[in-house]
Protein backbone atom coordinates (compact mmCIF):
# COMPACT_ATOMS: atom_id res chain seq x y z
CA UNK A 1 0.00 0.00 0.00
CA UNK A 2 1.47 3.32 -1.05
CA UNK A 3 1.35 6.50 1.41
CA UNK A 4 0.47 9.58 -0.29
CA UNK A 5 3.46 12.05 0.22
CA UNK A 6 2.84 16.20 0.68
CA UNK A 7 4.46 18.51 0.15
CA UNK A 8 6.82 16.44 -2.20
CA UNK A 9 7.05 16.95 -6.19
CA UNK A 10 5.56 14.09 -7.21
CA UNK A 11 2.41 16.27 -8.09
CA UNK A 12 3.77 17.80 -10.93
CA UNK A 13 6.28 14.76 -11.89
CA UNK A 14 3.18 12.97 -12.30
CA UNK A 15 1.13 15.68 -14.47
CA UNK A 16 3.77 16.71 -16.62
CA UNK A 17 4.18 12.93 -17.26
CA UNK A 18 0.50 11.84 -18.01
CA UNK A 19 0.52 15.14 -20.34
CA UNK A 20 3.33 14.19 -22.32
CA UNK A 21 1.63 10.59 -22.60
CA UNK A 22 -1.60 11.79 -23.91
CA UNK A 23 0.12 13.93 -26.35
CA UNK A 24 2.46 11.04 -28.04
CA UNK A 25 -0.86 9.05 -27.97
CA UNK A 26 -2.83 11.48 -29.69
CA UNK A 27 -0.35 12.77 -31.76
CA UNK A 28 0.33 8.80 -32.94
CA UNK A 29 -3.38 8.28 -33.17
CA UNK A 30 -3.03 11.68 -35.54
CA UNK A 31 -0.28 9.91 -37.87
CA UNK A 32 -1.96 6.43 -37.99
CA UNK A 33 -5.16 7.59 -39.54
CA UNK A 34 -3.74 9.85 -42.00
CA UNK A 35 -4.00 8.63 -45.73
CA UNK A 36 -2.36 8.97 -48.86
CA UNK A 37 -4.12 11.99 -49.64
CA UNK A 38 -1.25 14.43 -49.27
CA UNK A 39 -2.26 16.76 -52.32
CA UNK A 40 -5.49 17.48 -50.79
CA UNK A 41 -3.41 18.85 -47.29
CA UNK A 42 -1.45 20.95 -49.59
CA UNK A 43 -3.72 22.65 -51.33
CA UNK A 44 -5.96 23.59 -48.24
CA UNK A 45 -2.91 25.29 -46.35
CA UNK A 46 -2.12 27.14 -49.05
CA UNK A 47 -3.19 30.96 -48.22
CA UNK A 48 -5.10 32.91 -50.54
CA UNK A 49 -5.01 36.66 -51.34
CA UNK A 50 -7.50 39.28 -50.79
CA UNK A 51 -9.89 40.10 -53.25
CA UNK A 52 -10.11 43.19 -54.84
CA UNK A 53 -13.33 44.62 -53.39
CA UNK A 54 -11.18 43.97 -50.05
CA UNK A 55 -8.81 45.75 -50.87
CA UNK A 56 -10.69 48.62 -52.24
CA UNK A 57 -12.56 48.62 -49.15
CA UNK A 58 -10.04 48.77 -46.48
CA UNK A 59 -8.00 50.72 -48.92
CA UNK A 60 -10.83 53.82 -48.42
CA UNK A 61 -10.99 52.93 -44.86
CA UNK A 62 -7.04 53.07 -44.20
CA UNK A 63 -7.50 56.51 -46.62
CA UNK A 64 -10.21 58.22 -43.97
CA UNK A 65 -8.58 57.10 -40.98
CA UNK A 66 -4.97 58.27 -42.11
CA UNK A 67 -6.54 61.73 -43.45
CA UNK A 68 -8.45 62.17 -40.53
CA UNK A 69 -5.45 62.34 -37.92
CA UNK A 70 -3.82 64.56 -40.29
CA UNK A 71 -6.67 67.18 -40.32
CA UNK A 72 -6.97 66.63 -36.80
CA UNK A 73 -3.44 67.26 -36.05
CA UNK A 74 -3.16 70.34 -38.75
CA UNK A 75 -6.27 71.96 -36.66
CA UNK A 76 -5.70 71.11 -33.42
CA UNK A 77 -2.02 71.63 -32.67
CA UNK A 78 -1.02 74.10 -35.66
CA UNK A 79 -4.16 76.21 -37.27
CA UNK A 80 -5.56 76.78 -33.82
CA UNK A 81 -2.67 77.82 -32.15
CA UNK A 82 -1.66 80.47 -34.82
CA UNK A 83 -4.82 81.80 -34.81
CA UNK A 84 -4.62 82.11 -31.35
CA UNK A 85 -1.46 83.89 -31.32
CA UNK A 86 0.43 81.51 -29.44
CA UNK A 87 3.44 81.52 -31.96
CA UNK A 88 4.22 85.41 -31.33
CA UNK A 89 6.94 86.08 -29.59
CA UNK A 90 6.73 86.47 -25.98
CA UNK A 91 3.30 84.88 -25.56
CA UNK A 92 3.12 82.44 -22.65
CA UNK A 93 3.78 78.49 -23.59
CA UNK A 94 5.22 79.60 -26.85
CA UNK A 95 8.07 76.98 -26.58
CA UNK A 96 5.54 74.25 -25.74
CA UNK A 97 2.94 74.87 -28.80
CA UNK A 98 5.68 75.04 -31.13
CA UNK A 99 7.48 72.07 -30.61
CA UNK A 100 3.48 70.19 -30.52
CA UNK A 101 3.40 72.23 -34.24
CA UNK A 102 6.53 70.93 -35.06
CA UNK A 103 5.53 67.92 -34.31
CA UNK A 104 2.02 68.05 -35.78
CA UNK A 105 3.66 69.21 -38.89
CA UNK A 106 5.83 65.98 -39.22
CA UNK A 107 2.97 63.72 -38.01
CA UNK A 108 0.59 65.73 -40.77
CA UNK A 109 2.96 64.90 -43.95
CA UNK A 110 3.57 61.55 -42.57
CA UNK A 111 -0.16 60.61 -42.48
CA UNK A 112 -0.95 63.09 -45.61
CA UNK A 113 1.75 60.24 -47.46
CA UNK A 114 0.07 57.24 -46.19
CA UNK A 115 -2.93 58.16 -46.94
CA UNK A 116 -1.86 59.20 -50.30
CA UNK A 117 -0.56 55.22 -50.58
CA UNK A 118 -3.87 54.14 -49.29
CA UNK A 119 -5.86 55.73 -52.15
CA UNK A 120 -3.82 54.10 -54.70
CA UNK A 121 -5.77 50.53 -53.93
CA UNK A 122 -9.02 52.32 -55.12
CA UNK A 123 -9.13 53.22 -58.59
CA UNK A 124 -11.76 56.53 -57.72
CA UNK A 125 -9.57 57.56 -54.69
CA UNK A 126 -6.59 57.50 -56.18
CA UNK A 127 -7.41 59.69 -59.67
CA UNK A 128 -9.01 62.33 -56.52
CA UNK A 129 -5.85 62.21 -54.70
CA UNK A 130 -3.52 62.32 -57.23
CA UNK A 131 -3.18 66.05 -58.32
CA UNK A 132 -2.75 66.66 -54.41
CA UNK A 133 0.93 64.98 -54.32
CA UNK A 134 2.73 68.13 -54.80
CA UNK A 135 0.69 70.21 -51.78
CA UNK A 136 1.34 67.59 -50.20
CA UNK A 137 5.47 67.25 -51.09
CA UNK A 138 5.30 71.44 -49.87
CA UNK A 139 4.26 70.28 -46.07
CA UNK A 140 7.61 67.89 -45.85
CA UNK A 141 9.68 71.09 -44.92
CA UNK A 142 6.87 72.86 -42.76
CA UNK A 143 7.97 70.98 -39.51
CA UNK A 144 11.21 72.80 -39.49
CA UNK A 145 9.73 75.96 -39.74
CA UNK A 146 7.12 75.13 -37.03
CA UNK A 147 9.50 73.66 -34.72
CA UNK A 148 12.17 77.42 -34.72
CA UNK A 149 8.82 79.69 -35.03
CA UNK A 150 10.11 80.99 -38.79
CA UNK A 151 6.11 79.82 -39.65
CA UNK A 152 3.55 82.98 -40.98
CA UNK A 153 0.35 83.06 -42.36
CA UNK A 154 1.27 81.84 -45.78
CA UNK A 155 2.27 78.52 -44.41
CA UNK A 156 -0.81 78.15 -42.01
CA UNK A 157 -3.03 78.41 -45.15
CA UNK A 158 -0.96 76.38 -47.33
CA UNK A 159 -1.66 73.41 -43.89
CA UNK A 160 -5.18 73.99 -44.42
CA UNK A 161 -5.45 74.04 -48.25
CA UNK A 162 -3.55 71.10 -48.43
CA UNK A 163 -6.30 68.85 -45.56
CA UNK A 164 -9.21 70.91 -47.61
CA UNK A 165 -8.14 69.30 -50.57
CA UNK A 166 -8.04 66.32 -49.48
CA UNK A 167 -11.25 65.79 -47.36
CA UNK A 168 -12.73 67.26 -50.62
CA UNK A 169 -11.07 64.55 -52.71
CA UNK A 170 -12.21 62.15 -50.08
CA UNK A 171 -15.83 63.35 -50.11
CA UNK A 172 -15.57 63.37 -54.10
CA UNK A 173 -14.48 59.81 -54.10
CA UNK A 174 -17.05 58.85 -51.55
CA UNK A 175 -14.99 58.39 -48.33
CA UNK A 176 -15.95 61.16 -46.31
CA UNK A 177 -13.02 62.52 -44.32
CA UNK A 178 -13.74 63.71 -40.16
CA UNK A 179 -11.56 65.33 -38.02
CA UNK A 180 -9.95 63.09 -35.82
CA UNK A 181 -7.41 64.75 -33.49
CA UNK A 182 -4.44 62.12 -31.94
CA UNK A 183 -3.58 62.34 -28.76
CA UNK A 184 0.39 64.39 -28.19
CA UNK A 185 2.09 60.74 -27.60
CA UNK A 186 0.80 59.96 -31.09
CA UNK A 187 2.73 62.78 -32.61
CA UNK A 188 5.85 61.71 -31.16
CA UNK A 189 5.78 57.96 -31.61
């Protein structure tokens, strides 16, 4: 007659084992009732692409979502701020707002260019979007200047013609662009 032991490690010992018994007797049982049919196996694991409705689809989606930081960002951390008079010098948290612009203005041309790449996977989108690459080539240089505080009027507008143009190209292509304004560790990351 055996004596249970506590306390001792023939718990686990004795899980671990069973476990790794079932599993060579499944896994055998697995092997042994497999057929000749290795063809078949073959072509099921093989993965298929997405269609192209898919890809249209998400490609609008990714378009909107990537368009709709950018305006957020463009309004929320450099339109606004300007307007507000935040970027004079001497106003108070002037250092602050124009490192967020500089930022914003990165994070804008950034998701301006992906978006951009997102239109090209719907034929509509993309023939909208297209005449907008060079606006959007203009931005790539606007960080700088937001960042030192060399930024005026002309490049605030030139921001905001750039995101009207492309919510209207959205719009015209069906895919409706909204404000969506990303949160400061966004900008950064």
């Amino acid at each position: 007659m055996s004596v249970p032991v506590s306390g001792s490690s023939a718990g686990p010992l004795r899980r671990a084992l069973v476990a790794s018994v079932l599993c060579c007797s499944l896994l055998g049982g697995a092997v042994a009732c497999g057929g000749d049919e290795a063809d078949t196996t073959t072509a099921a694991a093989t993965p298929t692409g997405s269609s192209t409705a898919e890809k249209q689809k998400y490609a609008k989606t990714r378009f909107v979502a990537n368009a709709g930081l950018a305006a957020g960002a463009t309004y929320q951390w450099i339109v606004k701020p300007y307007r507000e008079g935040r970027f004079r010098k001497g106003a108070d948290g002037r250092t602050f707002a124009l490192v967020k612009a500089g930022l914003a203005g990165a994070f804008t041309y950034n998701r301006l260019k992906a978006a951009v790449r997102n239109a090209k996977g719907d034929p509509l989108l993309s023939k909208a979007v297209a005449p907008l690459d060079k606006g959007i080539e203009k931005l790539r240089t606007m960080g700088g200047k937001l960042r030192d505080g060399t930024i005026d009027e002309k490049d605030v507008n030139s921001f905001e013609s750039v995101i009207t143009d492309v919510k209207d190209a959205g719009k015209s292509a069906g895919a409706p662009v909204k404000d969506k304004v990303p949160s400061t560790s966004e900008l950064g990351g």
